[in-house]
N, C-alpha and C. Protein backbone atom coordinates (compact mmCIF):
# COMPACT_ATOMS: atom_id res chain seq x y z
N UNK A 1 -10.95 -14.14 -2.10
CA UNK A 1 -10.01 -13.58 -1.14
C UNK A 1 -9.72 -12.13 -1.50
N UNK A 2 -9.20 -11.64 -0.41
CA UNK A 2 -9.17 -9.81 -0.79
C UNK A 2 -7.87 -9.62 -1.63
N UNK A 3 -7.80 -8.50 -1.91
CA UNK A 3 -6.73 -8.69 -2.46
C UNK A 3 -5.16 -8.00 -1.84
N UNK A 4 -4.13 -8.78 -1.69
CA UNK A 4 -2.65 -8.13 -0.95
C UNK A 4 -2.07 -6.72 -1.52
N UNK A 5 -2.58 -6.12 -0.70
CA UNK A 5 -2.00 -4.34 -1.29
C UNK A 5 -0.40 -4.31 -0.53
N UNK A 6 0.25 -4.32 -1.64
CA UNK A 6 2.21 -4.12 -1.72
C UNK A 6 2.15 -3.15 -2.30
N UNK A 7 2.60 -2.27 -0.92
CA UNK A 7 3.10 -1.24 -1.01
C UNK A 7 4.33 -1.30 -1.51
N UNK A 8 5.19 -1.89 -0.96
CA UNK A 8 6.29 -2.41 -1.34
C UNK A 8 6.58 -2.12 -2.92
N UNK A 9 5.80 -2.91 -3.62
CA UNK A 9 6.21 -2.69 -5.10
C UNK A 9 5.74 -1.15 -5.75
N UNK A 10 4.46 -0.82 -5.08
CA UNK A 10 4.11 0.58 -5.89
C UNK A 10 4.97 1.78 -5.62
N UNK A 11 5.34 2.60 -6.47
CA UNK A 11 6.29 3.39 -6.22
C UNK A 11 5.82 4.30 -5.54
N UNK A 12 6.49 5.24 -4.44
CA UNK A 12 6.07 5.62 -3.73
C UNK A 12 6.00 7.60 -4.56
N UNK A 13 4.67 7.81 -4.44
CA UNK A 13 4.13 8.83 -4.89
C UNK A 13 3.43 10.02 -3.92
N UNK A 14 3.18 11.43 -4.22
CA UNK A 14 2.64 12.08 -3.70
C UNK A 14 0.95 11.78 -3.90
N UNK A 15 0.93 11.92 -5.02
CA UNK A 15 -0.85 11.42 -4.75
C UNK A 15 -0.96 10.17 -6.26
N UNK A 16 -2.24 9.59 -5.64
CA UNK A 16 -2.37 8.74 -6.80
C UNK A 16 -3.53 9.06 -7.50
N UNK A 17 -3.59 8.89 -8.96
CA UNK A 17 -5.22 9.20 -9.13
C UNK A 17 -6.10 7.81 -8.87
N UNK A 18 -7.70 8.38 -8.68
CA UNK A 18 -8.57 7.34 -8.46
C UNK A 18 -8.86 6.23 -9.36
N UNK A 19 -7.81 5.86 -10.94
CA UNK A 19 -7.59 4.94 -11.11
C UNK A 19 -7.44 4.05 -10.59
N UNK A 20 -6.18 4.50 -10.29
CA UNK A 20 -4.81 3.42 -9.57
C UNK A 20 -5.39 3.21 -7.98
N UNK A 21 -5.64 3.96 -7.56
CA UNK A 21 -6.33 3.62 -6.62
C UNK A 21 -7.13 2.48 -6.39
N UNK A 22 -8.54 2.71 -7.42
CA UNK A 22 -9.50 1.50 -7.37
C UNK A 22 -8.69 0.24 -7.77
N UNK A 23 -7.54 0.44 -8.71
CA UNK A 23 -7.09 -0.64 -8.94
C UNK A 23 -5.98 -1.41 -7.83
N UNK A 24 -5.47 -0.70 -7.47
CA UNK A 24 -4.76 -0.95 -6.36
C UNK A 24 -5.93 -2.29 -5.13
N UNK A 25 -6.91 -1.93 -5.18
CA UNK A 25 -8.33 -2.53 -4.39
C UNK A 25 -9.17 -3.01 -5.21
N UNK A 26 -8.79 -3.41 -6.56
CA UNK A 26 -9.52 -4.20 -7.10
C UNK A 26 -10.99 -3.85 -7.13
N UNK A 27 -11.43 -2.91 -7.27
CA UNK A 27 -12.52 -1.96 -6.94
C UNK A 27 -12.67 -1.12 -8.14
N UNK A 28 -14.38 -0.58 -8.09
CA UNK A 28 -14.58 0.16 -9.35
C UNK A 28 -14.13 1.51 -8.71
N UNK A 29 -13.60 2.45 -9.75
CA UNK A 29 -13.38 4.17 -9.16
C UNK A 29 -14.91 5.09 -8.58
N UNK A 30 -16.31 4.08 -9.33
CA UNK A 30 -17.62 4.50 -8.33
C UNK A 30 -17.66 4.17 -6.98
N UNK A 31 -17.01 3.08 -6.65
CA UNK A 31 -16.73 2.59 -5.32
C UNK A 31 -15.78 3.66 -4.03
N UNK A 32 -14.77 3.93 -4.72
CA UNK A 32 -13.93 4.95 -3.88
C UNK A 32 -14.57 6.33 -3.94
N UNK A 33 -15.54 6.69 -4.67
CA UNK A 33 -15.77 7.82 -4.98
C UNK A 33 -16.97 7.83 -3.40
N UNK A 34 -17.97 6.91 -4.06
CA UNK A 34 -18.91 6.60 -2.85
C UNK A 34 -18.77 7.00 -1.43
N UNK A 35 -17.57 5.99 -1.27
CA UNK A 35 -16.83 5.81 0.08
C UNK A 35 -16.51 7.86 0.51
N UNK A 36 -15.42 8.18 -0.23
CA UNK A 36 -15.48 9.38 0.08
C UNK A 36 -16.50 10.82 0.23
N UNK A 37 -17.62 10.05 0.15
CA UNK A 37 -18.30 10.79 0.68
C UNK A 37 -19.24 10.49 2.07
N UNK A 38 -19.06 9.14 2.14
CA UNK A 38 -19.40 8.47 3.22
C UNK A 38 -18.38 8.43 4.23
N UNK A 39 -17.16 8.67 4.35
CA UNK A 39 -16.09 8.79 5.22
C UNK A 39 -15.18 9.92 5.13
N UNK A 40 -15.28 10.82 6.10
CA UNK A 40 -14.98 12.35 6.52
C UNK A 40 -13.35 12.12 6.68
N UNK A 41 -12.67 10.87 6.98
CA UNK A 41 -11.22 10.60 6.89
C UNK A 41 -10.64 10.60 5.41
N UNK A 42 -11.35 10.37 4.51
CA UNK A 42 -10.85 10.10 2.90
C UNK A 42 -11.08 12.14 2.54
N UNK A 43 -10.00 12.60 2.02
CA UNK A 43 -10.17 13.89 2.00
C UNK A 43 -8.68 13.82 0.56
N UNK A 44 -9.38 13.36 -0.89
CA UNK A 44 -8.51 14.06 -1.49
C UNK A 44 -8.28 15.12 -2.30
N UNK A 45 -7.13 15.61 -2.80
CA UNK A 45 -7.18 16.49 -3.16
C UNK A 45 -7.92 16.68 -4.35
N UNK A 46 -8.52 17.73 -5.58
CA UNK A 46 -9.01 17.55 -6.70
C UNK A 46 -7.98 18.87 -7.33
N UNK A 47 -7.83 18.11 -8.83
CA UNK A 47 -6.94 18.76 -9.40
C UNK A 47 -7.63 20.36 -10.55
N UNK A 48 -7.23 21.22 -11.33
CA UNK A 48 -7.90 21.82 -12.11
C UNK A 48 -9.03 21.40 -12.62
N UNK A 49 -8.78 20.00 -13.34
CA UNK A 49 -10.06 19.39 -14.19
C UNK A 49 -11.10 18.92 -13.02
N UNK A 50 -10.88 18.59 -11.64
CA UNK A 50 -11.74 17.87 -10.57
C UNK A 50 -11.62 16.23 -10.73
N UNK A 51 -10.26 16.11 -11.55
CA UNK A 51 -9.54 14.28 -10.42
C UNK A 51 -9.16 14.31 -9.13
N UNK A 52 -9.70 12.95 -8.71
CA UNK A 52 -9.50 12.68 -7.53
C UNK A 52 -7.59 12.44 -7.40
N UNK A 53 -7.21 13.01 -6.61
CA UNK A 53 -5.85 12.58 -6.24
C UNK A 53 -5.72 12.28 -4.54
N UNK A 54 -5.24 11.03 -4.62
CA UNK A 54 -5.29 10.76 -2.98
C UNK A 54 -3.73 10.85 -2.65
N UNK A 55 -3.72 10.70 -1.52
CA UNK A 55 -2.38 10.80 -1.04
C UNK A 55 -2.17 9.67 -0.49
N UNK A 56 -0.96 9.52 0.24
CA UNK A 56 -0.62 7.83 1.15
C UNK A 56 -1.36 7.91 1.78
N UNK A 57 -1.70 8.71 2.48
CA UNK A 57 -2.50 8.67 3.71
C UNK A 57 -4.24 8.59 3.58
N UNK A 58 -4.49 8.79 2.69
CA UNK A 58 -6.22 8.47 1.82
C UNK A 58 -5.86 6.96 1.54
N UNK A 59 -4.88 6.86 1.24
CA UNK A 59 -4.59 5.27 0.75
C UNK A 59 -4.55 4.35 1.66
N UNK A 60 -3.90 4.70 2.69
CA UNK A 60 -3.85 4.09 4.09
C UNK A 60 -5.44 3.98 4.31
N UNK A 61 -6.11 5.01 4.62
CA UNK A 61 -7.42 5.33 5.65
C UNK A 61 -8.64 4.17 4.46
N UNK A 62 -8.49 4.06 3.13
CA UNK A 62 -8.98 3.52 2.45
C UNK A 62 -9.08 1.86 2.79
N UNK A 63 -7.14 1.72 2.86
CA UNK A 63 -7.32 0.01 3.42
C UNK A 63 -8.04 -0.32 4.66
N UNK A 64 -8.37 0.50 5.39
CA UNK A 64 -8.61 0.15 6.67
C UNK A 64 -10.10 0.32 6.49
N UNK A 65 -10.74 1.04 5.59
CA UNK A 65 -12.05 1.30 4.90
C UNK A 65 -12.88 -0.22 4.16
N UNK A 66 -11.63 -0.49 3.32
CA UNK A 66 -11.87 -1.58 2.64
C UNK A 66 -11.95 -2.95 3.48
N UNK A 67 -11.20 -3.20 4.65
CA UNK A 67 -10.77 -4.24 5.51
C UNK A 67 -11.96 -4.16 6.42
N UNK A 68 -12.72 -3.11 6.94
CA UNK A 68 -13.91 -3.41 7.48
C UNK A 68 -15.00 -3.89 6.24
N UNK A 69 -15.35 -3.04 5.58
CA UNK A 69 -16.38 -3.39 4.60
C UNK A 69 -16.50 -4.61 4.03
N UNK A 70 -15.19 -4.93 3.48
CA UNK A 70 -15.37 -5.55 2.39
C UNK A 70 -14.80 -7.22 2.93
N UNK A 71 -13.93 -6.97 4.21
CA UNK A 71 -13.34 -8.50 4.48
C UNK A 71 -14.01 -8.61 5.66
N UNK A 72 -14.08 -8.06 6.52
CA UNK A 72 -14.85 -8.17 8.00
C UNK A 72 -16.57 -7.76 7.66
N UNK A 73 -16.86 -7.43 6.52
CA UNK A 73 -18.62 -7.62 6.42
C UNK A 73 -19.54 -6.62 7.25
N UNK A 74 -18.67 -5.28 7.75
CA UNK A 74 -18.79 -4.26 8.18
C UNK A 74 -20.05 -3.45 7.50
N UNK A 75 -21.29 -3.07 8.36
CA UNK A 75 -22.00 -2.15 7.19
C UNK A 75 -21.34 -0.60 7.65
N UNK A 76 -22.04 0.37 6.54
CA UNK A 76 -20.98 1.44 6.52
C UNK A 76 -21.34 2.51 7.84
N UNK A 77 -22.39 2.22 8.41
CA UNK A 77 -22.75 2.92 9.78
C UNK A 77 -21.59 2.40 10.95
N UNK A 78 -21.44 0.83 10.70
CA UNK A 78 -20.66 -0.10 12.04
C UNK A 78 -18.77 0.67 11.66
N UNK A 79 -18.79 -0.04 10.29
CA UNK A 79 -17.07 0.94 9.82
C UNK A 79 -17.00 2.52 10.48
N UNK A 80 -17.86 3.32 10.47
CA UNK A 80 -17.32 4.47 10.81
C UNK A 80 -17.62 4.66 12.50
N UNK A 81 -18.06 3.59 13.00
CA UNK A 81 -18.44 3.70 14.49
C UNK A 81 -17.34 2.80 14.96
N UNK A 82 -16.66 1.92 14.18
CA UNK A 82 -15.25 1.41 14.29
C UNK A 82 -14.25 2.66 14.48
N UNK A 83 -14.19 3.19 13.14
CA UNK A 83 -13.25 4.13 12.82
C UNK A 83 -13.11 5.16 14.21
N UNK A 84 -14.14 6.15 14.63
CA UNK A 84 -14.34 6.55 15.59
C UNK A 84 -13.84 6.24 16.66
N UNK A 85 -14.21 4.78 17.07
CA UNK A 85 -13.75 4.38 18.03
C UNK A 85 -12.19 3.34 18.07
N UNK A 86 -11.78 3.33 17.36
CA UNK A 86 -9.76 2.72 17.22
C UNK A 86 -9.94 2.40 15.85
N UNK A 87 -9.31 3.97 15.14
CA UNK A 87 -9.14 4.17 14.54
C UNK A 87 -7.29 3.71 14.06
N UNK A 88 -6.80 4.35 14.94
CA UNK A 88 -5.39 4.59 14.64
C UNK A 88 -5.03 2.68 15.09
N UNK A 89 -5.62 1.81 15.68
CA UNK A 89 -5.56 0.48 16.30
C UNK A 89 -5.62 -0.46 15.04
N UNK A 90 -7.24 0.26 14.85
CA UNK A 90 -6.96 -0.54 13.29
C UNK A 90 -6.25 -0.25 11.83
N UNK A 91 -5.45 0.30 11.73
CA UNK A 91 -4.96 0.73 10.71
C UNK A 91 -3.24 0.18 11.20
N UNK A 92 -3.19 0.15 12.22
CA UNK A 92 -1.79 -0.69 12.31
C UNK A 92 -2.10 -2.19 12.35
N UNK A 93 -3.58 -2.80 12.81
CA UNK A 93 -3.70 -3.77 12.25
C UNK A 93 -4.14 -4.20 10.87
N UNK A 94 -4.53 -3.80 10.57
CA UNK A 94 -4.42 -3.99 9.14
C UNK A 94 -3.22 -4.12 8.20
N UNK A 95 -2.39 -3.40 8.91
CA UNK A 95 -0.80 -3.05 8.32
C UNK A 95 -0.29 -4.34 8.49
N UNK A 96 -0.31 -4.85 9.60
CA UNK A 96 0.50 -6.19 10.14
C UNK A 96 -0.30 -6.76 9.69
N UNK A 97 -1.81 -7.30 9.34
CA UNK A 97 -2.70 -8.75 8.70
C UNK A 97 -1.89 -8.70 7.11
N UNK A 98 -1.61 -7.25 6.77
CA UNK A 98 -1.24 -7.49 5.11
C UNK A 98 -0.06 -8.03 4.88
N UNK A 99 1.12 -7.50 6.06
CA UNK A 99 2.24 -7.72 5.96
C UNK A 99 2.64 -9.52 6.58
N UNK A 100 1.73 -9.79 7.35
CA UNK A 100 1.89 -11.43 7.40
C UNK A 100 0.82 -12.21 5.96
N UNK A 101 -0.28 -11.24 5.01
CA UNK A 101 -0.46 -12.01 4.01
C UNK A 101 0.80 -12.20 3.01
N UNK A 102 1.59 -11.21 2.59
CA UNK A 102 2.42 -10.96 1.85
C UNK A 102 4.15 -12.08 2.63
N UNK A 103 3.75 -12.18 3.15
CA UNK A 103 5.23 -12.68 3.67
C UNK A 103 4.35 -14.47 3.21
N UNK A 104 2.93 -15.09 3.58
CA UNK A 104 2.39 -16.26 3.63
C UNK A 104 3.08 -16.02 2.06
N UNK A 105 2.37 -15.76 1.14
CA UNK A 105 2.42 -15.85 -0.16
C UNK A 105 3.89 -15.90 -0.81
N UNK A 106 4.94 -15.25 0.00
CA UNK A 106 6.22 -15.33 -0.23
C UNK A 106 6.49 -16.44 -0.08
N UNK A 107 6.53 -17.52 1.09
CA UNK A 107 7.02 -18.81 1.78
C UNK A 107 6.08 -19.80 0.97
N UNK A 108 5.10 -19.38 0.70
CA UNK A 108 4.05 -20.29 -0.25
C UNK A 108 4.83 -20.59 -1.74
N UNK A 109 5.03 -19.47 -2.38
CA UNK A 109 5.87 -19.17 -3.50
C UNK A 109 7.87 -20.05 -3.57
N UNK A 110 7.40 -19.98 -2.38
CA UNK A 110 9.44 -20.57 -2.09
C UNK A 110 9.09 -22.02 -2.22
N UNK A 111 8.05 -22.30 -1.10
CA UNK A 111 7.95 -23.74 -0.99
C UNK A 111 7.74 -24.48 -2.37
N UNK A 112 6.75 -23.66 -3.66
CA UNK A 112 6.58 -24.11 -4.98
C UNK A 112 7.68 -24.60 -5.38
N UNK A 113 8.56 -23.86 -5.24
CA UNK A 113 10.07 -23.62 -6.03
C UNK A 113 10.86 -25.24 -5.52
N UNK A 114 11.18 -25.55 -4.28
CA UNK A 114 11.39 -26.34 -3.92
C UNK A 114 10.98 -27.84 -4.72
């Protein structure tokens, strides 16, 4: 199963490095690196040394990156011919599939308790 990105708990930052990132997605940092060069929406910043620093919004464009590829079985020609075409559609869905995984896992977690 993919994994539930809570935002919620990560503190909210100006950029993250491509650590935390890949880890955030359970993903190697060759993986995000890849991607950003394969997707003209991932644009982060690079610091003096040349780390990747993403912002929310790389972070955002990433889940919606990751949610074709990696959960919907998307190859990377079909994801960016997605992207292209409802872009901004899918990224609020994605928002709401995570936010009803995270609420399942909450009521899942209660019901344990019980």
């Amino acid at each position: 199963m993919a994994p539930i990105i809570d935002f919620d708990k990560e503190p909210e930052r100006l950029y993250y490095p491509i650590g935390d990132v890949a880890e955030l997605f359970q993903v190697n940092a060759s993986l995000i690196r890849f991607w950003e060069k394969e997707f003209d929406i991932l644009k982060p910043k690079k610091n003096k040394k040349g780390n990747r620093l993403f912002t929310a919004e790389d972070v955002a464009n990433l889940r919606v990156i990751f949610h074709l590829v990696k959960e919907k079985g998307y190859t990377l020609e079909g994801a960016k011919k997605m992207l292209e075409q409802k872009g901004d559609t899918l990224a609020r869905d994605v928002e709401i599939k995570e936010t009803l995984l995270r609420t399942r896992k909450f009521l899942e977690e209660l019901k344990a308790q019980l």
